[in-house]
Protein backbone atom coordinates (compact mmCIF):
# COMPACT_ATOMS: atom_id res chain seq x y z
CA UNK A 1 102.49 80.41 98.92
CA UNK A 2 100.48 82.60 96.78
CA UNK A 3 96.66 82.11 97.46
CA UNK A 4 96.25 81.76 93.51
CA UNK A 5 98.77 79.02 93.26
CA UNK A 6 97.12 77.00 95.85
CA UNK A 7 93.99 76.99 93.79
CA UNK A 8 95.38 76.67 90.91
CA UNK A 9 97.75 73.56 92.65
CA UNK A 10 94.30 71.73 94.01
CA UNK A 11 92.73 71.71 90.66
CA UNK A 12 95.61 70.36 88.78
CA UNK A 13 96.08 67.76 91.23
CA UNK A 14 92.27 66.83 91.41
CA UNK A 15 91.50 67.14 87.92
CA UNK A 16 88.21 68.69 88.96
CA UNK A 17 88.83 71.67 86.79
CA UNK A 18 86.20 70.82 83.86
CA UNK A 19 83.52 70.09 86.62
CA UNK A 20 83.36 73.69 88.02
CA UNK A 21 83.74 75.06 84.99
CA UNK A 22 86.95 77.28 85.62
CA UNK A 23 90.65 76.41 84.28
CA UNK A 24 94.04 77.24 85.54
CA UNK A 25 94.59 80.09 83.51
CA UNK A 26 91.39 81.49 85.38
CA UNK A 27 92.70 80.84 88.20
CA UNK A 28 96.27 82.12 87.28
CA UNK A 29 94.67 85.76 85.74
CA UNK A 30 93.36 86.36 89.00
CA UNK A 31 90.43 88.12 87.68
CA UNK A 32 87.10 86.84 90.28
CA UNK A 33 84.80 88.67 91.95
CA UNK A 34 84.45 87.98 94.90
CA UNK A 35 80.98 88.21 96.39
CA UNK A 36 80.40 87.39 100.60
CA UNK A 37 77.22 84.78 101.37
CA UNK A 38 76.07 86.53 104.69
CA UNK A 39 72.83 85.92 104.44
CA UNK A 40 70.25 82.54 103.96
CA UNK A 41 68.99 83.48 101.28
CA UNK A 42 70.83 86.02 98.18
CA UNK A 43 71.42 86.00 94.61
CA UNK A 44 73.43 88.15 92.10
CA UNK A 45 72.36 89.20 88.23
CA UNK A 46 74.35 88.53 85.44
CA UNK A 47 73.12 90.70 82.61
CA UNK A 48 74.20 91.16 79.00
CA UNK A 49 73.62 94.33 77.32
CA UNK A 50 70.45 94.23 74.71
CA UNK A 51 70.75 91.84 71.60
CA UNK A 52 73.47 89.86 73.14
CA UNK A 53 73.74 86.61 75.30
CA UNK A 54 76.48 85.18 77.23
CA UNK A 55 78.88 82.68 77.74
CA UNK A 56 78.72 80.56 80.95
CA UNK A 57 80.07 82.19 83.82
CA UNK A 58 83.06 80.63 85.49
CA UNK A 59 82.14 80.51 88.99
CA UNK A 60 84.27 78.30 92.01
CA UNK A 61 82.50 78.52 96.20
CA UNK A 62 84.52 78.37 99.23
CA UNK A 63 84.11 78.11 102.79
CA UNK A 64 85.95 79.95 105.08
CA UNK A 65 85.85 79.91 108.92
CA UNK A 66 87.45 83.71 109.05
CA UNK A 67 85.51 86.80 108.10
CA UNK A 68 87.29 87.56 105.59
CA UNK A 69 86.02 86.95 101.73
CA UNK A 70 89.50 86.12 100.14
CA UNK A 71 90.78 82.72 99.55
CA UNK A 72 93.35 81.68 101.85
CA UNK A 73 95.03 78.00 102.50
CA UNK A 74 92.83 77.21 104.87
CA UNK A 75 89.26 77.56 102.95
CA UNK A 76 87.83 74.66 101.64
CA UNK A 77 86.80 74.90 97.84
CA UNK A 78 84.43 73.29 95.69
CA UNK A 79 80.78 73.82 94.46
CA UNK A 80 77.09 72.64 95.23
CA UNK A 81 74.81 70.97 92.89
CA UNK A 82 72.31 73.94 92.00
CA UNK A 83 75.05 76.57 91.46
CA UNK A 84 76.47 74.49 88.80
CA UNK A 85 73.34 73.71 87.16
CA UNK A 86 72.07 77.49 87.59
CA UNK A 87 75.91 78.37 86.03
CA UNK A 88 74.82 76.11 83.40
CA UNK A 89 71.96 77.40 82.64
CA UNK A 90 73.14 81.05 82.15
CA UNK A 91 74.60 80.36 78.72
CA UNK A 92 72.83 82.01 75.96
CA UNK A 93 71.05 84.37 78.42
CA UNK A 94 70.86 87.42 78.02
CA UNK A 95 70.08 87.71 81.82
CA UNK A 96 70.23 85.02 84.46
CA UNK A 97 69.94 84.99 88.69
CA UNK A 98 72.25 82.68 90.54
CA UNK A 99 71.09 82.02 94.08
CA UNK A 100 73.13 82.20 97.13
CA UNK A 101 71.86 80.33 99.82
CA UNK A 102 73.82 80.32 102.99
CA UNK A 103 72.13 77.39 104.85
CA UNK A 104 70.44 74.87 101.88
CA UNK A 105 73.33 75.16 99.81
CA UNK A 106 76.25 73.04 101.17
CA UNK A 107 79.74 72.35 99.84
CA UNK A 108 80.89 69.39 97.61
CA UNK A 109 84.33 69.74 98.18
CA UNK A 110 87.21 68.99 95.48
CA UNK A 111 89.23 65.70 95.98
CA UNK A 112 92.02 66.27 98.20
CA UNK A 113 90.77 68.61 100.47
CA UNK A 114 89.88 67.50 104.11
CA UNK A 115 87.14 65.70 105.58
CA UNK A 116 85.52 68.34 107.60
CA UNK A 117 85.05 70.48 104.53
CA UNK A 118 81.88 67.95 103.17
CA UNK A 119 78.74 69.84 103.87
CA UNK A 120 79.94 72.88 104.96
CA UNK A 121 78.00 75.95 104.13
CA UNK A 122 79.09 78.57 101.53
CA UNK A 123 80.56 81.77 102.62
CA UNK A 124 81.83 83.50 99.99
CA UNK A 125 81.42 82.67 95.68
CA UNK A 126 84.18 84.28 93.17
CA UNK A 127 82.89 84.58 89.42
CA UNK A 128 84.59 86.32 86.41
CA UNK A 129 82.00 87.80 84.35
CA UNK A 130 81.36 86.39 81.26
CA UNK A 131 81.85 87.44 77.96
CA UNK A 132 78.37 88.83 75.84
CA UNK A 133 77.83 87.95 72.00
CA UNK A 134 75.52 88.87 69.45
CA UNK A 135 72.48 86.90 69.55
CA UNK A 136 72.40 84.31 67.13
CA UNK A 137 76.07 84.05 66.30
CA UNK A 138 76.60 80.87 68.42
CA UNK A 139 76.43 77.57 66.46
CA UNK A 140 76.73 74.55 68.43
CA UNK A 141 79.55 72.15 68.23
CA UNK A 142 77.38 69.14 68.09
CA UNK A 143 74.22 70.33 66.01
CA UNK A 144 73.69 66.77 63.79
CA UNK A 145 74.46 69.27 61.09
CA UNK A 146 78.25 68.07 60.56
CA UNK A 147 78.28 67.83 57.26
CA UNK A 148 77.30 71.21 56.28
CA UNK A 149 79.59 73.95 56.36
CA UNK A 150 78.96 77.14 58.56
CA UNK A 151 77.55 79.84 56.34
CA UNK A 152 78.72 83.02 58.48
CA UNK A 153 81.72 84.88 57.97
CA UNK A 154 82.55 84.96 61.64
CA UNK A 155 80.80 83.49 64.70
CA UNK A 156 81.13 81.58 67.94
CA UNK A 157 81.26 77.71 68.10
CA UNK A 158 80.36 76.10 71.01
CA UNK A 159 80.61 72.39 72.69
CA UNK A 160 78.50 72.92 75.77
CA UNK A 161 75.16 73.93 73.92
CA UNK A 162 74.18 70.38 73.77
CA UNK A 163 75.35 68.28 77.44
CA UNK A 164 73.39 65.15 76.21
CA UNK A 165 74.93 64.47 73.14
CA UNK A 166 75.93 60.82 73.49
CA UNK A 167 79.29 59.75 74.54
CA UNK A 168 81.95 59.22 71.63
CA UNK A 169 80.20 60.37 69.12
CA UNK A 170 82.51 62.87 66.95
CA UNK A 171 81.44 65.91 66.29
CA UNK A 172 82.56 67.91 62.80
CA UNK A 173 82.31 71.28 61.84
CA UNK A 174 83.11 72.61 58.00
CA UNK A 175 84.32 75.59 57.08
CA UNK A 176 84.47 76.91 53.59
CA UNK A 177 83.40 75.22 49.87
CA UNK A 178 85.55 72.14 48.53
CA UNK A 179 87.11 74.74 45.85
CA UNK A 180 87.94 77.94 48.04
CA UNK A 181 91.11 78.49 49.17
CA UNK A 182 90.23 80.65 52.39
CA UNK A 183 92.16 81.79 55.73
CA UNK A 184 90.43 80.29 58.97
CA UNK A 185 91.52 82.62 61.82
CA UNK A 186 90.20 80.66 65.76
CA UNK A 187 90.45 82.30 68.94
CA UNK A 188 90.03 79.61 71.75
CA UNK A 189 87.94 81.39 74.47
CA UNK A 190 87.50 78.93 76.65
CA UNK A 191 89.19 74.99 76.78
CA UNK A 192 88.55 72.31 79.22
CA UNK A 193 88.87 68.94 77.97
CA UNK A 194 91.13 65.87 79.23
CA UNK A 195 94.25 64.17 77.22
CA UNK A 196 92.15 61.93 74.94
CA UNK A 197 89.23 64.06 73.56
CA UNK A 198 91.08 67.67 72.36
CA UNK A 199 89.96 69.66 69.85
CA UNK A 200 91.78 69.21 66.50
CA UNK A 201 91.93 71.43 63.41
CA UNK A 202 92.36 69.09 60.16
CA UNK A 203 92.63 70.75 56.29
CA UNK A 204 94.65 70.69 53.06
CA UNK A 205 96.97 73.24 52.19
CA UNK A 206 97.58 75.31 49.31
CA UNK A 207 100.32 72.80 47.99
CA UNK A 208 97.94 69.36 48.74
CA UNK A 209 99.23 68.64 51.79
CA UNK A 210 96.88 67.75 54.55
CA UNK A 211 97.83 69.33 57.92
CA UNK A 212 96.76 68.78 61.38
CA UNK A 213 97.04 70.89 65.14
CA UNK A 214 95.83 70.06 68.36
CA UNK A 215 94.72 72.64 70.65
CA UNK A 216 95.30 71.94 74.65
CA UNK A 217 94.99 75.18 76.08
CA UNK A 218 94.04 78.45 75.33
CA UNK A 219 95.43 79.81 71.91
CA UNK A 220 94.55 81.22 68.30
CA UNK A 221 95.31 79.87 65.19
CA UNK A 222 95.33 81.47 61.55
CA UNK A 223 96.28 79.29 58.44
CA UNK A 224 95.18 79.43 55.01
CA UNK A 225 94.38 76.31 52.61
CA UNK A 226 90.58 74.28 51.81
CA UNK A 227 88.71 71.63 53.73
CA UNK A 228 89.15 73.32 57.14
CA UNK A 229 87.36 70.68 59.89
CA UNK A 230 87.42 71.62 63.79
CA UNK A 231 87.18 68.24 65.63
CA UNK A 232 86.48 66.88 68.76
CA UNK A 233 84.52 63.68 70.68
CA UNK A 234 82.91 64.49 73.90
CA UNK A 235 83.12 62.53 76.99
CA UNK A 236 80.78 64.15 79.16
CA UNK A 237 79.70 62.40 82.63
CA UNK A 238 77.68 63.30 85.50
CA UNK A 239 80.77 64.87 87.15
CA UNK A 240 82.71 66.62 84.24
CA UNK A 241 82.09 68.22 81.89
CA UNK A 242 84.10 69.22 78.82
CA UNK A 243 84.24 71.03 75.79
CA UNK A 244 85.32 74.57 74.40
CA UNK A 245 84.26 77.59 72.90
CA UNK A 246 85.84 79.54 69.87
CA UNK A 247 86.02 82.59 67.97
CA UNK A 248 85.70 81.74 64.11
CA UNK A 249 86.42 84.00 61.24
CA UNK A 250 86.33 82.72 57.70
CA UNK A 251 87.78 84.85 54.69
CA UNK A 252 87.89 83.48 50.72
CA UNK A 253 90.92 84.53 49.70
CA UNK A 254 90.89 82.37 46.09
CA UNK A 255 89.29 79.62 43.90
CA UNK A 256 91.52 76.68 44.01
CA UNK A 257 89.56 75.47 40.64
CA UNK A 258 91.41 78.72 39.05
CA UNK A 259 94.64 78.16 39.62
CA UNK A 260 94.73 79.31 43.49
CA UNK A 261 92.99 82.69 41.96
CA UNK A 262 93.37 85.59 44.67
CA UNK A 263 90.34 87.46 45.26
CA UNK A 264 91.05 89.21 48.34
CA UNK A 265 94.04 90.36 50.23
CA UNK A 266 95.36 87.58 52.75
CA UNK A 267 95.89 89.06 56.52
CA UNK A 268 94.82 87.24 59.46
CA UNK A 269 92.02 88.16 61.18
CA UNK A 270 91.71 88.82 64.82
CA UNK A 271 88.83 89.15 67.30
CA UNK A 272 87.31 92.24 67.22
CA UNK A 273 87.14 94.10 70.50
CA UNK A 274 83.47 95.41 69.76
CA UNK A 275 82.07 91.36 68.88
CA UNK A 276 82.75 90.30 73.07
CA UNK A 277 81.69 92.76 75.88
CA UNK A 278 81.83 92.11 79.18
CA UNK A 279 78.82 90.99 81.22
CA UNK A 280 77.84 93.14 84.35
CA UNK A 281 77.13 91.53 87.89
CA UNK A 282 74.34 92.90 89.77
CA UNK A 283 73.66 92.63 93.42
CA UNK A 284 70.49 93.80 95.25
CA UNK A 285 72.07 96.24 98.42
CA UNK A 286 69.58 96.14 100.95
CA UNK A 287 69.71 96.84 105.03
CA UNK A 288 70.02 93.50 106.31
CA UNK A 289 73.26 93.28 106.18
CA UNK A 290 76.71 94.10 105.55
CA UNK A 291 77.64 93.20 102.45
CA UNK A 292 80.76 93.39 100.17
CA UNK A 293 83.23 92.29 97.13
CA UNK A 294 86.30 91.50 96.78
CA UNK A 295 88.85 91.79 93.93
CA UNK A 296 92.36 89.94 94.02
CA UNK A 297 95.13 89.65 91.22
CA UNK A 298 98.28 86.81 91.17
CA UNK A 299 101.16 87.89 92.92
CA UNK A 300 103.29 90.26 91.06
CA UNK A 301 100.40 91.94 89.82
CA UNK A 302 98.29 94.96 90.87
CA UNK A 303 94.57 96.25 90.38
CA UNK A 304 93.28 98.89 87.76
CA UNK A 305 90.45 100.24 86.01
CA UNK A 306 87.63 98.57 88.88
CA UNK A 307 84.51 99.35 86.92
CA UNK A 308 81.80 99.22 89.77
CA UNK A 309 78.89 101.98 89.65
CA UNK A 310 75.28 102.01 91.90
CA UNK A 311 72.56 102.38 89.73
CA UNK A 312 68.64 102.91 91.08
CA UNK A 313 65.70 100.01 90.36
CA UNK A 314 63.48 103.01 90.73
CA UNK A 315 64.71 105.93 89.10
CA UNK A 316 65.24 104.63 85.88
CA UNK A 317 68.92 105.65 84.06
CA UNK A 318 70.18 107.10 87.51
CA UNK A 319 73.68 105.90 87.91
CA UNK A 320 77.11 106.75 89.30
CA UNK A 321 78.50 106.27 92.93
CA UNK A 322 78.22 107.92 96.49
CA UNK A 323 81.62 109.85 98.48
CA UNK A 324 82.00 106.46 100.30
CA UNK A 325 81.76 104.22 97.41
CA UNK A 326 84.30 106.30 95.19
CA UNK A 327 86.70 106.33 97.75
CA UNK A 328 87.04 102.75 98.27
CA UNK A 329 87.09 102.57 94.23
CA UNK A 330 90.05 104.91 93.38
CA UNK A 331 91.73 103.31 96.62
CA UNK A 332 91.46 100.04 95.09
CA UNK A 333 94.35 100.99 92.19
CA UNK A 334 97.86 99.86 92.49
CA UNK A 335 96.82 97.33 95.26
CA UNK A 336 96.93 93.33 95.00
CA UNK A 337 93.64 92.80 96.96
CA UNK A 338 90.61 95.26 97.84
CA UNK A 339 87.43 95.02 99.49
CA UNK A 340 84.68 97.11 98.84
CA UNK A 341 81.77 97.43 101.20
CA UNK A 342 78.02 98.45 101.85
CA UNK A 343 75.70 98.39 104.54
CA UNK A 344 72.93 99.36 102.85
CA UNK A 345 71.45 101.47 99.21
CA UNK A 346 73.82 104.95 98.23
CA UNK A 347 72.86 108.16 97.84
CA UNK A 348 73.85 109.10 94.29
CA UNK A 349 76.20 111.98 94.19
CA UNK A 350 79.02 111.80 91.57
CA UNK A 351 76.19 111.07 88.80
CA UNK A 352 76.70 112.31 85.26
CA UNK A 353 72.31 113.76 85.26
CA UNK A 354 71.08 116.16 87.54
CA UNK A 355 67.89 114.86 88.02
CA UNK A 356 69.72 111.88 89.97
CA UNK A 357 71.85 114.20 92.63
CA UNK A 358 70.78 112.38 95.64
CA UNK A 359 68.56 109.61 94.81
CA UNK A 360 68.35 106.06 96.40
CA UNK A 361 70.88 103.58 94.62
CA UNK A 362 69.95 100.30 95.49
CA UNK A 363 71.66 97.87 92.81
CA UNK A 364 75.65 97.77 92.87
CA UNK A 365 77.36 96.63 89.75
CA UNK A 366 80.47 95.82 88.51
CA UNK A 367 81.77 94.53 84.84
CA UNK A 368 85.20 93.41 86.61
CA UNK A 369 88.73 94.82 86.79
CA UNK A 370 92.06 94.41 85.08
CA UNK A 371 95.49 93.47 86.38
CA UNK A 372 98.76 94.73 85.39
CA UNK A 373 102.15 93.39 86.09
CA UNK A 374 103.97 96.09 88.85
CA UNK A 375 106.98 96.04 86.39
CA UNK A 376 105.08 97.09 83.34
CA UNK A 377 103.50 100.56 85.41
CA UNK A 378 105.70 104.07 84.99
CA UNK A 379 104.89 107.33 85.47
CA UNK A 380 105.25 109.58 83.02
CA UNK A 381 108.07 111.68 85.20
CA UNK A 382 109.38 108.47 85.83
CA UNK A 383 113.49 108.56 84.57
CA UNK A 384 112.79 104.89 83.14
CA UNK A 385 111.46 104.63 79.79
CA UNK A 386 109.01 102.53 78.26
CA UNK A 387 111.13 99.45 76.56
CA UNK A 388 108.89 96.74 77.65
CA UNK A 389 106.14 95.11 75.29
CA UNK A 390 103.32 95.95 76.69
CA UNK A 391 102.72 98.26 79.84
CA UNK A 392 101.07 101.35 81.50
CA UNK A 393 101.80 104.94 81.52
CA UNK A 394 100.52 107.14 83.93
CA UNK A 395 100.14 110.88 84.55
CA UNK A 396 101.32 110.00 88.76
CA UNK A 397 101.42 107.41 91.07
CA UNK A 398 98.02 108.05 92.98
CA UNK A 399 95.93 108.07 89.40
CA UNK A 400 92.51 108.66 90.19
CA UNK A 401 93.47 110.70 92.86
CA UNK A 402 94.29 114.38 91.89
CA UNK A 403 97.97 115.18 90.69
CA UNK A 404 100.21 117.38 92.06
CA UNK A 405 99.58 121.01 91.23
CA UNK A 406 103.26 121.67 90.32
CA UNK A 407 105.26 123.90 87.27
CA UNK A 408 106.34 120.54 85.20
CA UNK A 409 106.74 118.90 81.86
CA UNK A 410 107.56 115.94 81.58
CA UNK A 411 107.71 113.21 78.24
CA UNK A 412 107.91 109.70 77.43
CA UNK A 413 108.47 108.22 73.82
CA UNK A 414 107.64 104.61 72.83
CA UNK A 415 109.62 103.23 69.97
CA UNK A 416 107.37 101.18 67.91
CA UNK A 417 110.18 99.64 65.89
CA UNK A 418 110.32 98.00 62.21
CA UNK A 419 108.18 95.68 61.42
CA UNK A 420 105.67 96.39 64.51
CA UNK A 421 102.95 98.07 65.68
CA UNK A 422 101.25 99.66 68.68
CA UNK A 423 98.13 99.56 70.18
CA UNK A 424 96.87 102.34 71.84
CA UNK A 425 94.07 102.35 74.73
CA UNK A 426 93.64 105.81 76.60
CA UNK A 427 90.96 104.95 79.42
CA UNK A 428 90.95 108.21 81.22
CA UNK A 429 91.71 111.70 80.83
CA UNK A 430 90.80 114.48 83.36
CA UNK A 431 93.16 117.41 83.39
CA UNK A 432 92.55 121.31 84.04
CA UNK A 433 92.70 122.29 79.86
CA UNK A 434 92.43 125.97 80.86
CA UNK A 435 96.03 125.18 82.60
CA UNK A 436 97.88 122.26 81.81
CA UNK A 437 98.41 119.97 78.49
CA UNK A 438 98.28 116.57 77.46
CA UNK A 439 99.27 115.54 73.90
CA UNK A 440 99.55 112.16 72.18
CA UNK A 441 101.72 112.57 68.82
CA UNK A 442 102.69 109.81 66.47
CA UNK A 443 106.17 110.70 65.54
CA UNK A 444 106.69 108.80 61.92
CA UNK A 445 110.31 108.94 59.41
CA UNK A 446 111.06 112.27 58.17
CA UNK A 447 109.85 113.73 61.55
CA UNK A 448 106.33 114.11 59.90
CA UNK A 449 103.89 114.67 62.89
CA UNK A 450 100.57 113.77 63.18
CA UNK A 451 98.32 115.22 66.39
CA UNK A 452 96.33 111.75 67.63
CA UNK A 453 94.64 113.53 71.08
CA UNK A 454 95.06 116.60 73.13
CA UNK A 455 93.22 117.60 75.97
CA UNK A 456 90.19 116.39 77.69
CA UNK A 457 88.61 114.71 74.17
CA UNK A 458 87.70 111.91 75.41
CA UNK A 459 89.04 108.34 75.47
CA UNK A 460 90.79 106.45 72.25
CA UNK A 461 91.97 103.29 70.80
CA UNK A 462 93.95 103.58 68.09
CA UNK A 463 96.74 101.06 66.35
CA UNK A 464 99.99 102.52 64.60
CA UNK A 465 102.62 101.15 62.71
CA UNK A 466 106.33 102.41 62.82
CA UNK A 467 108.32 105.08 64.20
CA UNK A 468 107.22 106.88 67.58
CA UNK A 469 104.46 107.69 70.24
CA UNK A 470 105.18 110.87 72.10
CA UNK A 471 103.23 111.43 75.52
CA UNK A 472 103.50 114.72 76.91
CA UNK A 473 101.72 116.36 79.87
CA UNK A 474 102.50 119.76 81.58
CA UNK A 475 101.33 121.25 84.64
CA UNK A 476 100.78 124.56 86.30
CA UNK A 477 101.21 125.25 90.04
CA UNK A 478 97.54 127.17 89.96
CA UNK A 479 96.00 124.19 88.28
CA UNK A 480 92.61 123.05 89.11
CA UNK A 481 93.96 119.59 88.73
CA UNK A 482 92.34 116.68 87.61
CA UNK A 483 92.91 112.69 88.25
CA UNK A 484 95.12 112.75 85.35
CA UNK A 485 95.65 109.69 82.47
CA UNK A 486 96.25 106.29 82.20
CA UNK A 487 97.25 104.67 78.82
CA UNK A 488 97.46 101.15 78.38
CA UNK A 489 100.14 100.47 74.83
CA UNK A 490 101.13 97.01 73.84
CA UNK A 491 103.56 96.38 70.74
CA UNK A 492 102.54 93.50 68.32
CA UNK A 493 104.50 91.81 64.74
CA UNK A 494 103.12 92.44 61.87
CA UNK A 495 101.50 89.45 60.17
CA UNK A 496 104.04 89.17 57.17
CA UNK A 497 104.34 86.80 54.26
CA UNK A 498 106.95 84.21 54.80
CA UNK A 499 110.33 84.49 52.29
CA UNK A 500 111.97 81.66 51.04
CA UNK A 501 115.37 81.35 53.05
CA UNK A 502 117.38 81.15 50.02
CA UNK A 503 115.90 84.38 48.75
CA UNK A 504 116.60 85.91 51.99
CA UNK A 505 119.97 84.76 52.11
CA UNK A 506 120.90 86.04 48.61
CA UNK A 507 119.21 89.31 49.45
CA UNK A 508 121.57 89.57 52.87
CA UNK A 509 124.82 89.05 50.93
CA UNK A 510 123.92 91.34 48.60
CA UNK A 511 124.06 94.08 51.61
CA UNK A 512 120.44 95.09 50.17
CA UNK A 513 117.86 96.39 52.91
CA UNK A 514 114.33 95.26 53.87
CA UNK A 515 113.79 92.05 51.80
CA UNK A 516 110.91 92.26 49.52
CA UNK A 517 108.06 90.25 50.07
CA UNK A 518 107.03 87.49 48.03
CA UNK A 519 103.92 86.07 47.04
């Protein structure tokens, strides 16, 4: 059975998911870092970049009596009592230290696991970095303030802000003035509650009606109406503990005192991409000891983009990685599980400043990794083309490693379709531009073409709607070469007005086209 599963299997079973802090769907992305306890005493930084805080880190310990720092069926799982409260205590931090400590900590093991595993020490602790905010955006779920509507546009509400509120007591939050008709757009970022105590969205509709959802699980939501309420009733105890975090964006889109009055256009609102940045985890590498980390995705999935540099405590702004370092990076792609591993500070070679060529690194960081279903990955020569929704395309197969210095062209197009668009995220681009091409055209009716990257400009994120992409790279046999591209694409609806079925129906028999929309 797939390690993942397992986990995922002992923490449905035990219910013990809310107490550590992580959820199935954790578990099920696959995304931890895995860090090795190999000494008695360690720690690891979790830092936020300047002006922003975090979210609390998910973090689950094990025990394992091989060598190795991946979960197998064997390992027993659970947590002690000081990394929780230290996990705990990282939210709303900009930085925070959680302490490893090979002999004082021991295991509390999850229900259902053996006997033996009680007291064992830790070997190993995965985390997935947590998310960073602006500081000052996160309004707590529980404030006593209930009856006053949140005055921000757009925000973060959170349950776990305030652990002592009393048991049972319902907590409220308002969005939006009695006589605005505005669109509430929630992006649940993190859910752990039980079957009695989830989160509810309550408010009136345009027509008068009141409406009412229940969120269980991770999800967004985007409706438009007056009187928006987000409830929920904590039920905290020493040994769980629930709640939730959300992305919040209000927009007025009318007066309803008017006569439903429209003051702005009505689209639903998503998360931006800039407002939640990953954290970075910092470990000290010192001589002591080997040390190491440890990525792993589900089964069925593979790893890309590791972001892991060496940066000196020293030499301040020296960063990048040493030979041995980079090679266990780039060998990391395209593989289900990877270790990397240190026994000792770097020498700084591949750095970006040449005052750093060959100083001491001494700090190894990492902001995580992505995973990527096999299925979804083609290579740009590759005879299949890309149909799916959402996917990779990549100059070769090896991607970071250099590509072949060969005479070829080769293409792939990726319908957008009506109705849709596209989402466009080029990570990487390294290519000899004295030699060989790479072009990115948006293809739209009428054949009317439109240039949207060439060369080695950089990387780009970029959303389109209708027609086609074009990807085209060419090589020369006396290329200098490069490690090539990677581009991530992922087709989305639009967000459309609803039409009445009977207008849609008359439009149909008609045998008119695209049905206009209606207000």
């Amino acid at each position: 059975m797939d390690n993942l599963v397992v986990i995922a299997s002992v923490l449905v079973f035990s219910g013990i998911t809310s107490a550590i802090n992580v959820t199935v769907s954790d578990l099920r992305s696959g995304q931890f870092l895995t860090r090795c306890v190999t000494r008695h005493a360690d720690f690891m930084n979790i830092t936020c970049p300047s002006h922003k805080v975090m979210l609390a880190p998910k973090l689950i310990a094990g025990y394992s009596d091989s060598s190795k720092c991946v979960f197998n069926g064997n390992d027993c799982l659970g947590m002690s009592k000081s990394l929780e409260r230290e996990t705990q205590a990282c939210a709303n931090q900009e930085t925070c230290s959680i302490n490893l400590r090979r002999i004082l900590e021991t295991l509390v093991p999850l229900p259902g696991q053996r006997k033996i595993c009680k007291g064992k020490p830790l070997t190993y602790v995965s985390v997935i970095p947590p998310k960073c905010v602006d500081k000052g955006t996160i309004h707590d779920m529980c404030s006593g303030n209930e009856a006053l509507p949140i005055n921000p546009d757009s925000g973060i509400i959170s349950s776990y802000n305030n652990p002592g509120r009393t048991i049972n007591t319902p907590c409220i939050r308002r969005f939006g003035s009695t006589s605005d008709v505005i669109r509430l757009s929630l992006n649940f970022l993190d859910i752990q509650i039980g079957l009695k105590n989830r989160p509810r969205v309550v408010w009136t509709s345009e027509s008068g009606e009141l409406r009412k959802k229940t969120f269980k699980k991770l999800a967004t939501f985007s409706e438009k109406g007056s009187k928006f309420e987000i409830k929920w009733r904590p039920q905290n105890t020493d040994t769980t503990r629930e709640g939730c975090v959300v992305y919040y964006n209000v927009k007025v889109i009318g007066k309803s005192t008017q006569g439903n009055l429209r003051l702005a256009s009505d689209q639903p609102s998503q998360t931006p991409t800039h407002y939640l940045v990953q954290a970075t985890l910092k470990t000290s590498m010192t001589w002591n000891d080997k040390q190491s980390i440890s990525m792993s995705c589900p089964r069925g999935k593979v790893i890309y983009a590791p972001d892991v540099t060496v940066t000196s405590s020293r030499y301040t702004g020296c960063e990048g990685l040493s030979p041995h370092l980079l090679v266990q990076r780039n060998e990391c792609y395209w593989r289900r599980n990877c270790t990397m591993e240190w026994r000792g500070p770097a020498f700084l070679t591949m750095t970006s400043s040449a005052r750093c060529f060959g100083r001491v690194a001494d700090i190894f960081k990492s902001r995580g990794f992505k995973c990527e279903k096999e299925g979804n990955i083609i290579n740009i020569c590759d005879t299949r083309v890309a149909k799916l929704p959402t996917g990779i395309v990549r100059s070769h197969g090896k991607y970071p490693w250099h590509y072949p210095r060969v005479n070829k062209r080769c293409r792939q197009r990726i319908r957008i379709g009506r109705g849709r668009q596209l989402t466009l995220q080029l990570d990487d681009v390294d290519i000899d531009d004295e030699r060989d091409t790479f072009f990115l055209r948006h293809i739209r009716k009428g054949r009317k073409t439109t240039i949207l990257f060439r060369g080695n400009d950089g990387n780009m994120s970029k959303t389109l709607s209708g027609g086609t992409v074009e990807i085209t790279f060419s090589t020369k046999r006396r290329s200098k070469a490069g490690s090539g591209f990677i581009l991530h694409y992922e087709r989305t609806s639009k967000n459309r007005k609803k039409v009445r079925s009977g207008e849609r129906n008359k439009r149909r028999s008609r045998g008119t086209g695209t049905a206009k929309t209606l207000p």
